[in-house]
N, C-alpha and C. Protein backbone atom coordinates (compact mmCIF):
# COMPACT_ATOMS: atom_id res chain seq x y z
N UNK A 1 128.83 -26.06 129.08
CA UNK A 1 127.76 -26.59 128.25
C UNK A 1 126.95 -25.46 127.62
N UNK A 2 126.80 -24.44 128.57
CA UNK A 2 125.83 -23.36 127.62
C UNK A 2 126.71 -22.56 126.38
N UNK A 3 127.95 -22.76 126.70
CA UNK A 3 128.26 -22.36 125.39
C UNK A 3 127.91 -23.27 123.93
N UNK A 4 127.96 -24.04 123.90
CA UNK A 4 127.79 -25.75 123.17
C UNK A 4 126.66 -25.50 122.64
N UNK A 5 125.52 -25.37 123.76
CA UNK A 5 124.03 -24.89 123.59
C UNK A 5 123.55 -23.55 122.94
N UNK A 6 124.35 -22.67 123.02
CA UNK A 6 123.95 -21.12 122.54
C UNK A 6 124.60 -21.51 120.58
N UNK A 7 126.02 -21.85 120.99
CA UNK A 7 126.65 -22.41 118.80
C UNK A 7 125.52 -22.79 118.75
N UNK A 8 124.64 -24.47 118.81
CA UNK A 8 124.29 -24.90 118.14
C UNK A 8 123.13 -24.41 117.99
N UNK A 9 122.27 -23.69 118.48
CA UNK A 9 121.21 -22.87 118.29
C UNK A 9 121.35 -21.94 117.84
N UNK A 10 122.34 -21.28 117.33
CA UNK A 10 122.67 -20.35 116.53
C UNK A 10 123.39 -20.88 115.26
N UNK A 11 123.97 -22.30 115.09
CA UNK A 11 123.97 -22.97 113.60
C UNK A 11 122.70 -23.08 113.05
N UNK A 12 121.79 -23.39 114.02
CA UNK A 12 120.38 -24.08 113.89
C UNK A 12 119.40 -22.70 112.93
N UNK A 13 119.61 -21.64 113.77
CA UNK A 13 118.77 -20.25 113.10
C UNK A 13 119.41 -20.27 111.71
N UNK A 14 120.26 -20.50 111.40
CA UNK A 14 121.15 -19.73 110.58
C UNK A 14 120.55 -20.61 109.02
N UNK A 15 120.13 -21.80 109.55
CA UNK A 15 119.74 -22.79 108.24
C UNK A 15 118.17 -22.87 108.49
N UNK A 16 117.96 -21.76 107.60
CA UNK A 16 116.49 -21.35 107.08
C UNK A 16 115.26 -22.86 106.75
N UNK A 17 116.14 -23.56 106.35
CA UNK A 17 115.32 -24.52 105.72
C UNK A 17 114.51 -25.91 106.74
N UNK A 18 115.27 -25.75 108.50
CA UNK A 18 115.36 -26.37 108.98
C UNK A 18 113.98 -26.37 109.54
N UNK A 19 113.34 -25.31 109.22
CA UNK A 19 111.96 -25.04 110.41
C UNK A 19 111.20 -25.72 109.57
N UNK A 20 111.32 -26.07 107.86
CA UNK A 20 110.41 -27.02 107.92
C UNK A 20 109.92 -28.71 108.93
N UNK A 21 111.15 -28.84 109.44
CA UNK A 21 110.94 -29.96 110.19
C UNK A 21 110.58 -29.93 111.57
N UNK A 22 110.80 -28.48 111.78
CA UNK A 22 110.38 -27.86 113.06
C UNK A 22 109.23 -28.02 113.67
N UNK A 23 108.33 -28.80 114.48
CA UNK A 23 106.61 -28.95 114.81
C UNK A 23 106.15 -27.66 115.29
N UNK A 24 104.86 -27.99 115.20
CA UNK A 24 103.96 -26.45 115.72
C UNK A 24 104.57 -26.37 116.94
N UNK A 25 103.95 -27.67 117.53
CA UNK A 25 103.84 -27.08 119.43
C UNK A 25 105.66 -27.42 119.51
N UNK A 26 105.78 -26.47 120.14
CA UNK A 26 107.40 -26.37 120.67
C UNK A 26 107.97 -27.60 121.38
N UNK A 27 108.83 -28.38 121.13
CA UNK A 27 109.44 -29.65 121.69
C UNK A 27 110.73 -29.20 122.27
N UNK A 28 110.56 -29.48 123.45
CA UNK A 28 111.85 -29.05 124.69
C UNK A 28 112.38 -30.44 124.88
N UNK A 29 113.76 -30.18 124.58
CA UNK A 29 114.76 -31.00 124.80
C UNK A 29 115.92 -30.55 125.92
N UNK A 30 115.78 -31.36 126.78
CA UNK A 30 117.11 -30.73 128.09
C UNK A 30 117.98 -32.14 127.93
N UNK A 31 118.97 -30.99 127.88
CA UNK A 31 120.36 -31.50 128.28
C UNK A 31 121.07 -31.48 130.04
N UNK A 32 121.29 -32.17 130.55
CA UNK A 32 122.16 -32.67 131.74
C UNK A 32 123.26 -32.79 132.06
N UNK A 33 124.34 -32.58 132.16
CA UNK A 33 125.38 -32.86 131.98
C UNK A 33 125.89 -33.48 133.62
N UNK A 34 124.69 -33.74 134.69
CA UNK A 34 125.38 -33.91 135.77
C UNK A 34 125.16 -32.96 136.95
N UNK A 35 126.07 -31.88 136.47
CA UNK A 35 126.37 -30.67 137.30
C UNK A 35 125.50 -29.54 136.64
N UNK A 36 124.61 -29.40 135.47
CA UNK A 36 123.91 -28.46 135.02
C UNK A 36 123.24 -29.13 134.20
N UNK A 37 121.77 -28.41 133.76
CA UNK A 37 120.87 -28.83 132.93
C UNK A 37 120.25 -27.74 132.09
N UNK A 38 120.03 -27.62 130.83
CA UNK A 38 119.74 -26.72 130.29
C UNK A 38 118.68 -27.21 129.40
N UNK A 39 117.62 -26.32 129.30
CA UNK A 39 116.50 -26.68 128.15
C UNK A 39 116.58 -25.90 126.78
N UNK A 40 116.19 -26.73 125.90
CA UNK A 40 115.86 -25.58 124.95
C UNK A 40 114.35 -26.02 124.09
N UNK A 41 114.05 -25.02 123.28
CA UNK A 41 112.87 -25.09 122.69
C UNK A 41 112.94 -25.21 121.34
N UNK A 42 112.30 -26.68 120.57
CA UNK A 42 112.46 -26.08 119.55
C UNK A 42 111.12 -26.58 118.62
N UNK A 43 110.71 -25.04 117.87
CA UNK A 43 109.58 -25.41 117.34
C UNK A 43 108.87 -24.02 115.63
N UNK A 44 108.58 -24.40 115.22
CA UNK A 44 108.11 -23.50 113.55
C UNK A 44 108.08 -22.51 114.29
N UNK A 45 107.32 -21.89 115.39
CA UNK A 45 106.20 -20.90 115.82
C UNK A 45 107.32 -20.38 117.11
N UNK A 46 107.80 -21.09 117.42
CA UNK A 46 108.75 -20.05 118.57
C UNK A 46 110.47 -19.90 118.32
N UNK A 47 110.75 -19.03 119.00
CA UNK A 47 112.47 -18.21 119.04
C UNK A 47 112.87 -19.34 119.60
N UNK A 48 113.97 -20.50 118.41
CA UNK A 48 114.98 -21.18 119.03
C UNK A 48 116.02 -20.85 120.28
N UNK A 49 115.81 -21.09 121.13
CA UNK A 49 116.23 -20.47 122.83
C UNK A 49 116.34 -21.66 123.71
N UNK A 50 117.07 -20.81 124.55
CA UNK A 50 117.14 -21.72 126.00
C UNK A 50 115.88 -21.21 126.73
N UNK A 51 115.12 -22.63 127.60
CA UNK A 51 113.94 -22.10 128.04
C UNK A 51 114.33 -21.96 129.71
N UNK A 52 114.10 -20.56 130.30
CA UNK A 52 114.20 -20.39 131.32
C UNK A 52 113.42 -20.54 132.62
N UNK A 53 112.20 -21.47 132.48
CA UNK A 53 111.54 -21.76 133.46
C UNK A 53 111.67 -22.81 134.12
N UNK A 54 111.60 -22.66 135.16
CA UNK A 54 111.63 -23.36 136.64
C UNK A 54 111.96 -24.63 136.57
N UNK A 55 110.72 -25.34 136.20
CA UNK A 55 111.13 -26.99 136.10
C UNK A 55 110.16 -27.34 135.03
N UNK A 56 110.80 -27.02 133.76
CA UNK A 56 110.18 -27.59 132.28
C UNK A 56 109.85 -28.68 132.28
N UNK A 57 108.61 -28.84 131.69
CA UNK A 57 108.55 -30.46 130.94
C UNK A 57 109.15 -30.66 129.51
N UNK A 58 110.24 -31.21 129.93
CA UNK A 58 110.63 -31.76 128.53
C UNK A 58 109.93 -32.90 127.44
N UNK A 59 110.07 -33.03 126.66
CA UNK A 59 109.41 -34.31 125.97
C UNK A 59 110.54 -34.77 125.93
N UNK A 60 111.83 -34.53 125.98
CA UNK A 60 113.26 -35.36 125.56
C UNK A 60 113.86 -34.85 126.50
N UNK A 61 114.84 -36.05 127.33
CA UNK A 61 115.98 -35.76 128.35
C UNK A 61 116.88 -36.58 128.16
N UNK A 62 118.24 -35.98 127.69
CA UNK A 62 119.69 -36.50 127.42
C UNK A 62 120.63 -36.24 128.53
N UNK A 63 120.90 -36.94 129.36
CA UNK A 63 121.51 -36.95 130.60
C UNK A 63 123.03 -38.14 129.97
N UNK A 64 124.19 -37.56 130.31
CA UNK A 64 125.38 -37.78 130.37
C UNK A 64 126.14 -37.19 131.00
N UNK A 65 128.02 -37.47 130.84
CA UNK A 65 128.74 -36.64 131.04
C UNK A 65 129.08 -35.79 130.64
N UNK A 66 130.02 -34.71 131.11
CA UNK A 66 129.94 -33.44 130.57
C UNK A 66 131.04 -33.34 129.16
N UNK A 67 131.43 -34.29 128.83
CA UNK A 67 131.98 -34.49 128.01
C UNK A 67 131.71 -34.97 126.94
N UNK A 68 130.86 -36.45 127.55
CA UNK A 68 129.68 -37.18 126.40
C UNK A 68 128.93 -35.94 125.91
N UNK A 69 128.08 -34.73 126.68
CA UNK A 69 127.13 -33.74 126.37
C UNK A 69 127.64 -32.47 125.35
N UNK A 70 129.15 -32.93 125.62
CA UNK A 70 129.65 -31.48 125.00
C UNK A 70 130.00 -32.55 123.12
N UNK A 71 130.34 -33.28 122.91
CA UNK A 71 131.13 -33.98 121.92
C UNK A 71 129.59 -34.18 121.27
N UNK A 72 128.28 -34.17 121.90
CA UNK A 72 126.96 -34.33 120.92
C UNK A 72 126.68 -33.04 120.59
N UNK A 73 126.94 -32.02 121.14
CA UNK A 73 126.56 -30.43 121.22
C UNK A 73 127.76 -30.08 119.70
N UNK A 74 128.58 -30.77 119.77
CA UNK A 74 129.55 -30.10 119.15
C UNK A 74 129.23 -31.10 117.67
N UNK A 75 128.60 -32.01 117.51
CA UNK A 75 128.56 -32.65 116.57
C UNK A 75 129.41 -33.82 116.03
N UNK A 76 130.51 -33.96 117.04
CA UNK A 76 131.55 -35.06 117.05
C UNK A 76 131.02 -36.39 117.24
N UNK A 77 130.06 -36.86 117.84
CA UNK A 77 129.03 -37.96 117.93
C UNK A 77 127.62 -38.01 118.19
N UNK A 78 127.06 -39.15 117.39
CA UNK A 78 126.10 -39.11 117.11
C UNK A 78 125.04 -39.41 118.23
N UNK A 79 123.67 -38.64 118.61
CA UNK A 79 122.82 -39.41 119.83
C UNK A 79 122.32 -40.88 119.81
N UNK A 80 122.10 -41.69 118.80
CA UNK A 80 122.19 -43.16 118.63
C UNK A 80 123.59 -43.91 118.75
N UNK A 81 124.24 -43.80 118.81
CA UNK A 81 125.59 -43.86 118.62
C UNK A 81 126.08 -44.13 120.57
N UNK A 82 125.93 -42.81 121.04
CA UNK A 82 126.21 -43.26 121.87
C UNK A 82 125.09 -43.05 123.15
N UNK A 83 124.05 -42.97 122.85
CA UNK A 83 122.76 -44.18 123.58
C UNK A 83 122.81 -45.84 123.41
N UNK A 84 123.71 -45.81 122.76
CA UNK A 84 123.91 -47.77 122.36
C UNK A 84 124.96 -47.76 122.95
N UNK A 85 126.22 -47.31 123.20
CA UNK A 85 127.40 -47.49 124.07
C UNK A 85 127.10 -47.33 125.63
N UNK A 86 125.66 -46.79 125.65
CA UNK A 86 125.39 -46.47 127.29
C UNK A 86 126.38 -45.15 127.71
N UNK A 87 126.88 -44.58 126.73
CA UNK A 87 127.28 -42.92 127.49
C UNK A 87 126.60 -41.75 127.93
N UNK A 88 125.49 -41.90 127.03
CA UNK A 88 124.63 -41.08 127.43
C UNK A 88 122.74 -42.06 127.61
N UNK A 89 122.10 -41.39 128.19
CA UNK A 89 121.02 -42.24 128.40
C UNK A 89 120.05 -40.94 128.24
N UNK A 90 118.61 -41.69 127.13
CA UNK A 90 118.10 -40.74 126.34
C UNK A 90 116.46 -41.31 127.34
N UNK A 91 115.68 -40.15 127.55
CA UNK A 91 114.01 -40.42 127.55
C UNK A 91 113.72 -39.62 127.03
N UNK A 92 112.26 -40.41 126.15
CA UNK A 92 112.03 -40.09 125.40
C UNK A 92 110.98 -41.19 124.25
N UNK A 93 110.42 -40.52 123.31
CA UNK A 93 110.32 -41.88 122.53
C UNK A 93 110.99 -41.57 121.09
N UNK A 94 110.81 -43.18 120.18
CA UNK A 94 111.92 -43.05 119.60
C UNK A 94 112.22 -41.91 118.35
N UNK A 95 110.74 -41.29 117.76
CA UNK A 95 110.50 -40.32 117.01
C UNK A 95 111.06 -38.87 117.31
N UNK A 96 111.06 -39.11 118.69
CA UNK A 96 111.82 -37.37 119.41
C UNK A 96 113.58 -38.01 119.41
N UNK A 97 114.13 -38.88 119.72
CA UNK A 97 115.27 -39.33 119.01
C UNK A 97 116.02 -38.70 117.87
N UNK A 98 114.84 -39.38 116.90
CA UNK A 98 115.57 -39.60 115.74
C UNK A 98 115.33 -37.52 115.18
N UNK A 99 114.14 -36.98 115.91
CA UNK A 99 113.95 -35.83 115.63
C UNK A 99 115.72 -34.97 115.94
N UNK A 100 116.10 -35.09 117.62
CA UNK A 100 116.66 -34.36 118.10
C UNK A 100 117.84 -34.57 117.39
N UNK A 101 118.51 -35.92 117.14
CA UNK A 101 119.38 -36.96 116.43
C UNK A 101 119.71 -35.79 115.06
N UNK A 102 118.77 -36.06 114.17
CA UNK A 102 118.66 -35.26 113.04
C UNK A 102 118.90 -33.59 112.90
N UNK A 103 118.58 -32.81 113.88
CA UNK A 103 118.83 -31.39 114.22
C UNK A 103 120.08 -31.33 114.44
N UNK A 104 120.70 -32.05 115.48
CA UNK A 104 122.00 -32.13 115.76
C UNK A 104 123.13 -32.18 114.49
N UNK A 105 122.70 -33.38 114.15
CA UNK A 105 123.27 -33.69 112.88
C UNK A 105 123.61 -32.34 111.76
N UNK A 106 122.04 -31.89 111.57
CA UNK A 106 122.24 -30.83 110.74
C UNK A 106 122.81 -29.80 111.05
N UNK A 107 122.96 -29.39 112.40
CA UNK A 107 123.47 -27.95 112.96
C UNK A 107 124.75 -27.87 113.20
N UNK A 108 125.55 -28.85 112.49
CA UNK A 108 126.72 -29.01 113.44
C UNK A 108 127.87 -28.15 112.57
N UNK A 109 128.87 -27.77 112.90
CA UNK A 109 130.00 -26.71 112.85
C UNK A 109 130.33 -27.40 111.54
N UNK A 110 130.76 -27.44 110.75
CA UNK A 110 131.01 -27.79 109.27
C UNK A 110 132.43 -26.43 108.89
N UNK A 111 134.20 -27.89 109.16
CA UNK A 111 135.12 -27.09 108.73
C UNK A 111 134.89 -26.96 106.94
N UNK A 112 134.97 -25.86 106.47
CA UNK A 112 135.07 -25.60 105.23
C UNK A 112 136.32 -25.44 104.67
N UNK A 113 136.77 -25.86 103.75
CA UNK A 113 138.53 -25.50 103.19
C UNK A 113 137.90 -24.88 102.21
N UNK A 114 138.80 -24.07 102.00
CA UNK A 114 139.52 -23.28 100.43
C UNK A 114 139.23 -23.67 99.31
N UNK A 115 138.28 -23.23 98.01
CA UNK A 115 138.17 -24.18 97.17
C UNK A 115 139.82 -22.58 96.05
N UNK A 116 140.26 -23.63 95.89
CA UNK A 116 141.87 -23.30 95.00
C UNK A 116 141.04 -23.68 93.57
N UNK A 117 141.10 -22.58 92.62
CA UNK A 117 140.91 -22.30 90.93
C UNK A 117 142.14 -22.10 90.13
């Protein structure tokens, strides 16, 4: 999973435009996968990162399998999508959702082909 977590926070830096949607105060979102949990931070004013303290308060917790966790990390499905199938189970309210929902969305690995002239 921390690999999953380190790409998409590093798709995430990479698109300049994104911190407009970014809030002041830093919104920590942890991921679960079960067997590991990882936080990250994301906010205008701080270094998109994994947060390394003790026992964070998250405002958002996405707890699934490690598979469900890796296929949202990777951008293959959507966090509404499968919070309605019951694969993954989200707290939270619904504005940090559609926030985290939307980041995801945007950060995700994008195959590019060849444009042929």
């Amino acid at each position: 999973m921390e690999k999953e977590v380190i790409r998409m926070l590093d798709e995430c830096k990479m698109r300049y435009h994104l911190k407009a949607l970014m809030p002041e105060k830093p919104f920590l979102v942890t991921f679960d996968n079960g067997s590991e949990a990882m936080t990250i931070a994301l906010g205008r004013r701080v270094e998109l990162a994994v947060v390394s303290l003790e026992n964070p308060e998250a405002d958002f917790l996405i707890t699934g399998s490690p598979g469900c966790i890796q296929e949202l990390l990777n951008g293959k499905e959507k966090l509404s999508l499968l919070s309605r199938r019951n694969e993954v189970k989200v707290t939270g309210t619904f504005r940090g959702l559609l926030f985290v929902e939307s980041i995801l969305t945007l950060c995700r690995v994008h195959d590019s082909e060849p444009v042929v002239i």
